[in-house]
C-alpha atoms as a PDB file:
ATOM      1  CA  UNK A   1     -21.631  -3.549 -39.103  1.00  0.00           C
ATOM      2  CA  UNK A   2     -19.250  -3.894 -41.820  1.00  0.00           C
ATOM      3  CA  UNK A   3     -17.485  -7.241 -42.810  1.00  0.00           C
ATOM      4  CA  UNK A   4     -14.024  -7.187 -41.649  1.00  0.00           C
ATOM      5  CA  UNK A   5     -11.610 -10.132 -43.229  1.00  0.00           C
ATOM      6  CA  UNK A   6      -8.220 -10.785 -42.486  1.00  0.00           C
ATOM      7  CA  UNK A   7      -4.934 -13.025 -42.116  1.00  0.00           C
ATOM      8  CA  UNK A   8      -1.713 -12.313 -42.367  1.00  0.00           C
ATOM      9  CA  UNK A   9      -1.348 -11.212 -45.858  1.00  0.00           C
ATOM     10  CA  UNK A  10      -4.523  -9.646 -46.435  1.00  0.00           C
ATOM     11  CA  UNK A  11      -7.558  -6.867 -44.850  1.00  0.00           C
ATOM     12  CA  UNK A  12     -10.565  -6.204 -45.736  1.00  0.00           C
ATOM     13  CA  UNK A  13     -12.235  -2.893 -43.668  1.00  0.00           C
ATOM     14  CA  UNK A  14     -14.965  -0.043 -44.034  1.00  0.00           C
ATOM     15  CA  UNK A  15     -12.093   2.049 -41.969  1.00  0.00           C
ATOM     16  CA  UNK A  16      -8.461   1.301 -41.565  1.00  0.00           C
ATOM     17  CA  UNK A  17      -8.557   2.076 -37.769  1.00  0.00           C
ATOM     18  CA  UNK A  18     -10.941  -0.440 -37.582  1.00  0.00           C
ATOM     19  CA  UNK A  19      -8.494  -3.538 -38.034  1.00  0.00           C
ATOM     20  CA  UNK A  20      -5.905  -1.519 -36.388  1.00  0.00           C
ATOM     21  CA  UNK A  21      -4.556  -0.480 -39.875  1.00  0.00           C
ATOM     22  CA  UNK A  22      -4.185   3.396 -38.216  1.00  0.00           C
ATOM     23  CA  UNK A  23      -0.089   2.712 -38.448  1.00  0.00           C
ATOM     24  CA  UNK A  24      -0.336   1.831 -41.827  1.00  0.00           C
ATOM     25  CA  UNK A  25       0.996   4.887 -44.450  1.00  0.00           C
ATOM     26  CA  UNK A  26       2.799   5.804 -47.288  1.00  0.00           C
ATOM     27  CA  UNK A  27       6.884   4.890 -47.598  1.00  0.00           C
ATOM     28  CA  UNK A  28       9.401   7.448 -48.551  1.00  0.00           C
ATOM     29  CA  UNK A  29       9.092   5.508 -52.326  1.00  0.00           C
ATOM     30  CA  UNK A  30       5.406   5.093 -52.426  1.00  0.00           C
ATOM     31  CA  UNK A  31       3.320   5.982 -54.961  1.00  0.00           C
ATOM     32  CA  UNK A  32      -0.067   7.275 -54.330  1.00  0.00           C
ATOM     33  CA  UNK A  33      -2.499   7.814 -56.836  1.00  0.00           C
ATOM     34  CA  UNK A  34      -6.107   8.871 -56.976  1.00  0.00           C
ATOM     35  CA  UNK A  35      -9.233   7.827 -59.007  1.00  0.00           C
ATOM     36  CA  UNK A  36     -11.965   9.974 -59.452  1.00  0.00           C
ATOM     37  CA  UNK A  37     -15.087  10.264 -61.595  1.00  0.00           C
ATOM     38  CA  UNK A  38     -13.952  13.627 -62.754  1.00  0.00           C
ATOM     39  CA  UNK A  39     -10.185  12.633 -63.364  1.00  0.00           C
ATOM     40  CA  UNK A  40      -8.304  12.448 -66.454  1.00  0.00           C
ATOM     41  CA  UNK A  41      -6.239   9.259 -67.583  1.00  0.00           C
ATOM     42  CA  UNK A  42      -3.934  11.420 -69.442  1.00  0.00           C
ATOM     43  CA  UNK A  43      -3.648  14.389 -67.284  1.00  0.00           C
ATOM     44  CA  UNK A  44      -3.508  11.550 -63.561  1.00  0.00           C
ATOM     45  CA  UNK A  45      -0.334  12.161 -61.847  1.00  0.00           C
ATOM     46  CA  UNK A  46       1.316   9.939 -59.561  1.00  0.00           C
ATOM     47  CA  UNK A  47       2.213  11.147 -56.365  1.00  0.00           C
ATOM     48  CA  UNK A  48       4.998  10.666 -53.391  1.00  0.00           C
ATOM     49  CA  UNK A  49       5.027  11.307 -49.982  1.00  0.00           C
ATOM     50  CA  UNK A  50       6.916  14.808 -49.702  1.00  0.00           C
ATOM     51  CA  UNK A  51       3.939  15.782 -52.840  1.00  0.00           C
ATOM     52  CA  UNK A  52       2.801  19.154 -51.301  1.00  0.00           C
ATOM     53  CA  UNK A  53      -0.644  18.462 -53.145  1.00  0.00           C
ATOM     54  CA  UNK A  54      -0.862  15.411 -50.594  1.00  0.00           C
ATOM     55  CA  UNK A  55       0.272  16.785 -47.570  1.00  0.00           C
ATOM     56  CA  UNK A  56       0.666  14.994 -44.572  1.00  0.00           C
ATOM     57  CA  UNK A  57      -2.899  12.620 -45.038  1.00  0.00           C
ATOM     58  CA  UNK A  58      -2.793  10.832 -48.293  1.00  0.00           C
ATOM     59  CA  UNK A  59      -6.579   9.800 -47.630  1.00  0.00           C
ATOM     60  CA  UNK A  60      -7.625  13.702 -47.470  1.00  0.00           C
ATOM     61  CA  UNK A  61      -5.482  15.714 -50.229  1.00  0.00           C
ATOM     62  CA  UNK A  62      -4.099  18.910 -48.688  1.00  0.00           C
ATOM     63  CA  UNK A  63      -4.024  20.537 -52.276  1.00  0.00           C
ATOM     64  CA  UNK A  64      -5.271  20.243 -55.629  1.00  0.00           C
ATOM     65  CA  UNK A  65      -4.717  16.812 -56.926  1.00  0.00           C
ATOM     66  CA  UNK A  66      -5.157  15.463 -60.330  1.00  0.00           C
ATOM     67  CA  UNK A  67      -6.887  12.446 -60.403  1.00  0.00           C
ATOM     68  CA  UNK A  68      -7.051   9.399 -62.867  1.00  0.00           C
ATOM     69  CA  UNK A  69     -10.209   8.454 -64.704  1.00  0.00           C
ATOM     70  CA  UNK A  70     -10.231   4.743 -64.032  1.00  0.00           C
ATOM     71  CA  UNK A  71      -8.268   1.759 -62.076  1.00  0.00           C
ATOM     72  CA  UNK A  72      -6.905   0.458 -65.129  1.00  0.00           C
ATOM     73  CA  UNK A  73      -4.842   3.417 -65.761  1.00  0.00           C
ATOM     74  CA  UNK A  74      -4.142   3.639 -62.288  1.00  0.00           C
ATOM     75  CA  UNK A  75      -3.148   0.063 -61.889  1.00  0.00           C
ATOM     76  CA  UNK A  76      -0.578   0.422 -65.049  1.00  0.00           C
ATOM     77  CA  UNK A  77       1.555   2.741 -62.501  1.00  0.00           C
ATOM     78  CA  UNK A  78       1.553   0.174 -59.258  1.00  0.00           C
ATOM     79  CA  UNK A  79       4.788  -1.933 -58.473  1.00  0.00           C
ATOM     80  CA  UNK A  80       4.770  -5.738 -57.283  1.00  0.00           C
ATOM     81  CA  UNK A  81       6.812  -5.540 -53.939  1.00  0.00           C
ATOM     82  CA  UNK A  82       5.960  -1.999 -53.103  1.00  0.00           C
ATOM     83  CA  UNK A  83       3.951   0.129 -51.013  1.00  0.00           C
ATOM     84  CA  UNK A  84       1.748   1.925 -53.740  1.00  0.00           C
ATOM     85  CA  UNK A  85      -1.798   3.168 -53.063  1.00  0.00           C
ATOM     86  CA  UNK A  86      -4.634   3.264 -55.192  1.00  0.00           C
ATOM     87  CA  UNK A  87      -7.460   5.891 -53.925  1.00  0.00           C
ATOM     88  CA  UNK A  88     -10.870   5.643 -54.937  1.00  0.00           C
ATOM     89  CA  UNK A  89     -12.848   9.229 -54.205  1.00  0.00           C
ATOM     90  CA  UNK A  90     -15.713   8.966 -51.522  1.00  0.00           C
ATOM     91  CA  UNK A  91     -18.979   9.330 -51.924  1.00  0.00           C
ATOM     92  CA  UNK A  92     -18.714   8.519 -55.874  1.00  0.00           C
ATOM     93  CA  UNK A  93     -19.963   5.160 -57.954  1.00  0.00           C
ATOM     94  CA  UNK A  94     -17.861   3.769 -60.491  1.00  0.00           C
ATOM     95  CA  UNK A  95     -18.427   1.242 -63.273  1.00  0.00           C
ATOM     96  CA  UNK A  96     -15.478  -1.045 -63.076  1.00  0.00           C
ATOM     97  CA  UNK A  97     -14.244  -3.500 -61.083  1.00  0.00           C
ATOM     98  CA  UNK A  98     -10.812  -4.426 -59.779  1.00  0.00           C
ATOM     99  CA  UNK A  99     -10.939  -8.062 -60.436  1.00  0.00           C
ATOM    100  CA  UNK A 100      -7.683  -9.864 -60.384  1.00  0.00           C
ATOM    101  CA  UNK A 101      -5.436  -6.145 -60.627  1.00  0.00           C
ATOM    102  CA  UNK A 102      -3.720  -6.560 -57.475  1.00  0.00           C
ATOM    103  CA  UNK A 103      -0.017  -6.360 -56.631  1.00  0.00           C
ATOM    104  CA  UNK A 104       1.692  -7.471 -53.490  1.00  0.00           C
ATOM    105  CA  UNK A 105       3.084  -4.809 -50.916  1.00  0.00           C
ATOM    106  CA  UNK A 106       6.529  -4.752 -48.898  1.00  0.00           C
ATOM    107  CA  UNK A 107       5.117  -5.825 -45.617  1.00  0.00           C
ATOM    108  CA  UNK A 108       2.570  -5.814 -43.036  1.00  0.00           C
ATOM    109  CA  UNK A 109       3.401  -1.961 -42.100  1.00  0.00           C
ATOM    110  CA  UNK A 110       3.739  -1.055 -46.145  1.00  0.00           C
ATOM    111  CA  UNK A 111       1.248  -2.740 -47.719  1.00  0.00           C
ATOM    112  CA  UNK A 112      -0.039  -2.512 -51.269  1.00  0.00           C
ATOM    113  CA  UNK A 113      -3.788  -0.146 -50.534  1.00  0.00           C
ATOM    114  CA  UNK A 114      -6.625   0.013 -52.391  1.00  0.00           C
ATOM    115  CA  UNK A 115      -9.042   2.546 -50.605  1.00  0.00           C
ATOM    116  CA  UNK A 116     -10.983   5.874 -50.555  1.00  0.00           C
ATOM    117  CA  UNK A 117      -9.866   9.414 -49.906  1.00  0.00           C
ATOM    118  CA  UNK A 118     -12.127  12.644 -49.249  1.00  0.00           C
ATOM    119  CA  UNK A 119     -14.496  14.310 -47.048  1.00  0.00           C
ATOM    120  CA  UNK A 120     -17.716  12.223 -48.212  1.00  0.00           C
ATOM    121  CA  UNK A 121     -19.339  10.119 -45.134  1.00  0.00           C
ATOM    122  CA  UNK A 122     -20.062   7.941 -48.454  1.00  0.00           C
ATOM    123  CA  UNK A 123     -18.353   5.470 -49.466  1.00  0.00           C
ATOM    124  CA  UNK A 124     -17.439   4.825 -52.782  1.00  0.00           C
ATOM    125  CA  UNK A 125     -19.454   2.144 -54.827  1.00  0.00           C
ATOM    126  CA  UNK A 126     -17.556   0.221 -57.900  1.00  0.00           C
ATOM    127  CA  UNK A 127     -21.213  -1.109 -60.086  1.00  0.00           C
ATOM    128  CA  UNK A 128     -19.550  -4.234 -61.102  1.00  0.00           C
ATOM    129  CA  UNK A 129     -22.281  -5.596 -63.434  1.00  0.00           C
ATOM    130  CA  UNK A 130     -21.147  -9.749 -63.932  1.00  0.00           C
ATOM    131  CA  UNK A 131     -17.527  -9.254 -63.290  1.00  0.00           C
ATOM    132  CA  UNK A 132     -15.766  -9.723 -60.008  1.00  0.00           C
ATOM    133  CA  UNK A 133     -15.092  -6.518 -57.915  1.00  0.00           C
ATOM    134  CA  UNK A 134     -11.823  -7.948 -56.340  1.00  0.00           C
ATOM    135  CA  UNK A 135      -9.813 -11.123 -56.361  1.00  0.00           C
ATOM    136  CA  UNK A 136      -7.362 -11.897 -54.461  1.00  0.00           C
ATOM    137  CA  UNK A 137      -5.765 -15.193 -54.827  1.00  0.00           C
ATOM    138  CA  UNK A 138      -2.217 -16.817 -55.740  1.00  0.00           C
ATOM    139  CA  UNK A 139      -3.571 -17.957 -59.235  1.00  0.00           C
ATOM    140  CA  UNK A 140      -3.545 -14.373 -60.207  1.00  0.00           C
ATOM    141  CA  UNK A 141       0.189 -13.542 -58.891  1.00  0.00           C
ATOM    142  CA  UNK A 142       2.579 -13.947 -61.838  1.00  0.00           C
ATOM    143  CA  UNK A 143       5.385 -12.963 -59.170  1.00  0.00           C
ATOM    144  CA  UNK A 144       4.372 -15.852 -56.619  1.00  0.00           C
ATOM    145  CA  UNK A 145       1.999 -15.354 -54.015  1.00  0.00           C
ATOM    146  CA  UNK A 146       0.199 -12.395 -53.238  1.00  0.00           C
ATOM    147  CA  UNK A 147       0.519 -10.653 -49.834  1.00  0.00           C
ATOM    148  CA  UNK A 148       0.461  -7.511 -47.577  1.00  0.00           C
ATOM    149  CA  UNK A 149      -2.339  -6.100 -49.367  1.00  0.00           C
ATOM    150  CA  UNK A 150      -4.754  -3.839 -47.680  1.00  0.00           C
ATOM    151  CA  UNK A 151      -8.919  -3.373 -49.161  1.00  0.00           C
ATOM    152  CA  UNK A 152     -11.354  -0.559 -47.051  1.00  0.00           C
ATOM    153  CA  UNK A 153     -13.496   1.925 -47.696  1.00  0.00           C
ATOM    154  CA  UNK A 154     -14.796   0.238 -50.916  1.00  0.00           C
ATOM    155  CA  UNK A 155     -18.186  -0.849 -51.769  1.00  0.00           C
ATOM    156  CA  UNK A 156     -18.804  -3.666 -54.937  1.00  0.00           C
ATOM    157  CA  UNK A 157     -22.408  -3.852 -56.467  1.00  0.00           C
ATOM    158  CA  UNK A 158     -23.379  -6.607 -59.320  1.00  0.00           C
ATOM    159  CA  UNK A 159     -25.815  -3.923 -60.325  1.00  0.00           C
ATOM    160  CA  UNK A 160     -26.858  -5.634 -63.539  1.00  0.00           C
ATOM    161  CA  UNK A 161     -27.794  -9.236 -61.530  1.00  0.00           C
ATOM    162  CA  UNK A 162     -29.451  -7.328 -58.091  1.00  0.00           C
ATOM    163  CA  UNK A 163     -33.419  -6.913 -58.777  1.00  0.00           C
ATOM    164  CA  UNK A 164     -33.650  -4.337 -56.576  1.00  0.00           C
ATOM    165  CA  UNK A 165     -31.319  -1.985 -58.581  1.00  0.00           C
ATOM    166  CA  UNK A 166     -32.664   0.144 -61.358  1.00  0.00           C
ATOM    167  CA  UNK A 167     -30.219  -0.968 -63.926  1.00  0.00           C
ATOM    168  CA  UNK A 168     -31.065  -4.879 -63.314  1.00  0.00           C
ATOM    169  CA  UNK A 169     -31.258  -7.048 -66.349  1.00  0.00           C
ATOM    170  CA  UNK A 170     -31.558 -10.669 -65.166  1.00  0.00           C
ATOM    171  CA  UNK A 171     -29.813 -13.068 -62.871  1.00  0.00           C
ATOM    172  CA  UNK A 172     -27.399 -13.747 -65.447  1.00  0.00           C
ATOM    173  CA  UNK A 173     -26.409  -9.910 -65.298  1.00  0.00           C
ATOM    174  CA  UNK A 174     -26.850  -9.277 -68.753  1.00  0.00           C
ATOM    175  CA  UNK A 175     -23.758 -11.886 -69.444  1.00  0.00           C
ATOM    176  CA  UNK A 176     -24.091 -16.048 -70.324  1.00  0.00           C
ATOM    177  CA  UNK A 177     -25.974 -18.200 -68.184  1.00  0.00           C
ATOM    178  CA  UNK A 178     -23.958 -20.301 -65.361  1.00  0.00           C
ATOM    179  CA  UNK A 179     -21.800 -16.953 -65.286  1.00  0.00           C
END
C-alpha cells in the first residue's frame, strides 16, 4: 500500500487517481517538461499543452519528446505561481534528489507536479545518497508559503546509508556523522 499524504496545499501519491488528483492537468500556460536518463540538458525542450509531441496525456507522450538530463535543469524552467510539471520517466533510477526545488502552483485544480510519465509499471527511483529527496516546507519559499503542489509516482532511496543496497557505505551515507 503506498503512503498517501495530504492537506490542503500539498499530495503525496503512487497514482494521481488515487487521492482523487484524476481532474488535475495541464493549463493553457503550463509548462511541461520531462526528465529522462537518456535526455539532454541542452537539447530538453519545454513543452505546452497544444505541443503535438504531448498530445492529449502529458503523463504518456503521444510523440517524440526531448527530454532533460536532470531536475536541476528542469527546475531552472518552472514558475512560482504556475501550473508547471516536472516528469520523471518510469521505470528509470536517478541520482539526484529534489530537495528544497519546489515552486508553488495556481491552485488546487493547477497545481505545481512533480511526477512520472511512460508505459513502465515501474516507478521511477531518485538514489538520494545523504541528501533529502524532497522538502517541502515554508522555510524554503522565498515567495511566502508554499502551496498547491502535487508529488506521485516517485520513489526516494538513501542508497549510500541503506545496508541492504549494493552501493551502501555506512550509516553516515558516505557524508559527516550526525548528518
Amino acid at each position: 500500500m503506498p503512503n498517501n499524504f495530504s492537506n490542503i496545499s500539498c499530495s503525496i501519491a503512487s497514482d494521481p487517481s488515487t487521492t482523487g488528483m484524476d481532474g488535475v492537468c495541464t493549463s493553457a500556460d503550463s509548462r511541461i517538461m520531462y526528465v529522462s536518463t537518456t535526455g539532454n540538458n541542452s537539447t530538453g525542450q519545454v513543452y505546452s499543452k497544444p505541443s503535438v509531441e504531448v498530445g492529449g496525456d502529458s503523463f504518456k507522450p503521444a510523440g517524440a519528446i526531448r527530454p532533460f538530463a536532470t531536475y536541476a535543469a528542469v527546475f531552472a524552467n518552472v514558475r512560482n505561481g504556475y501550473p508547471d510539471w516536472i516528469l520523471f520517466k518510469r521505470g528509470e533510477t536517478f541520482y539526484q534528489a529534489i530537495e528544497s526545488n519546489v515552486r508553488s502552483g495556481r491552485s488546487n485544480a493547477e497545481p505545481f507536479l512533480i511526477g512520472a510519465y511512460g508505459s513502465s509499471d515501474l516507478s521511477t527511483l531518485l538514489k538520494i545518497g545523504i541528501k533529502t529527496g524532497i522538502s517541502i516546507t515554508k522555510a524554503n519559499c522565498n515567495h511566502g508559503t508554499l502551496k498547491y503542489i502535487v508529488v506521485f509516482d516517485l520513489r526516494f532511496c538513501s542508497h549510500t546509508r541503506n545496508p541492504t543496497d549494493p552501493e551502501y557505505i555506512d550509516s553516515n551515507g558516505g557524508g559527516k556523522p550526525g548528518l
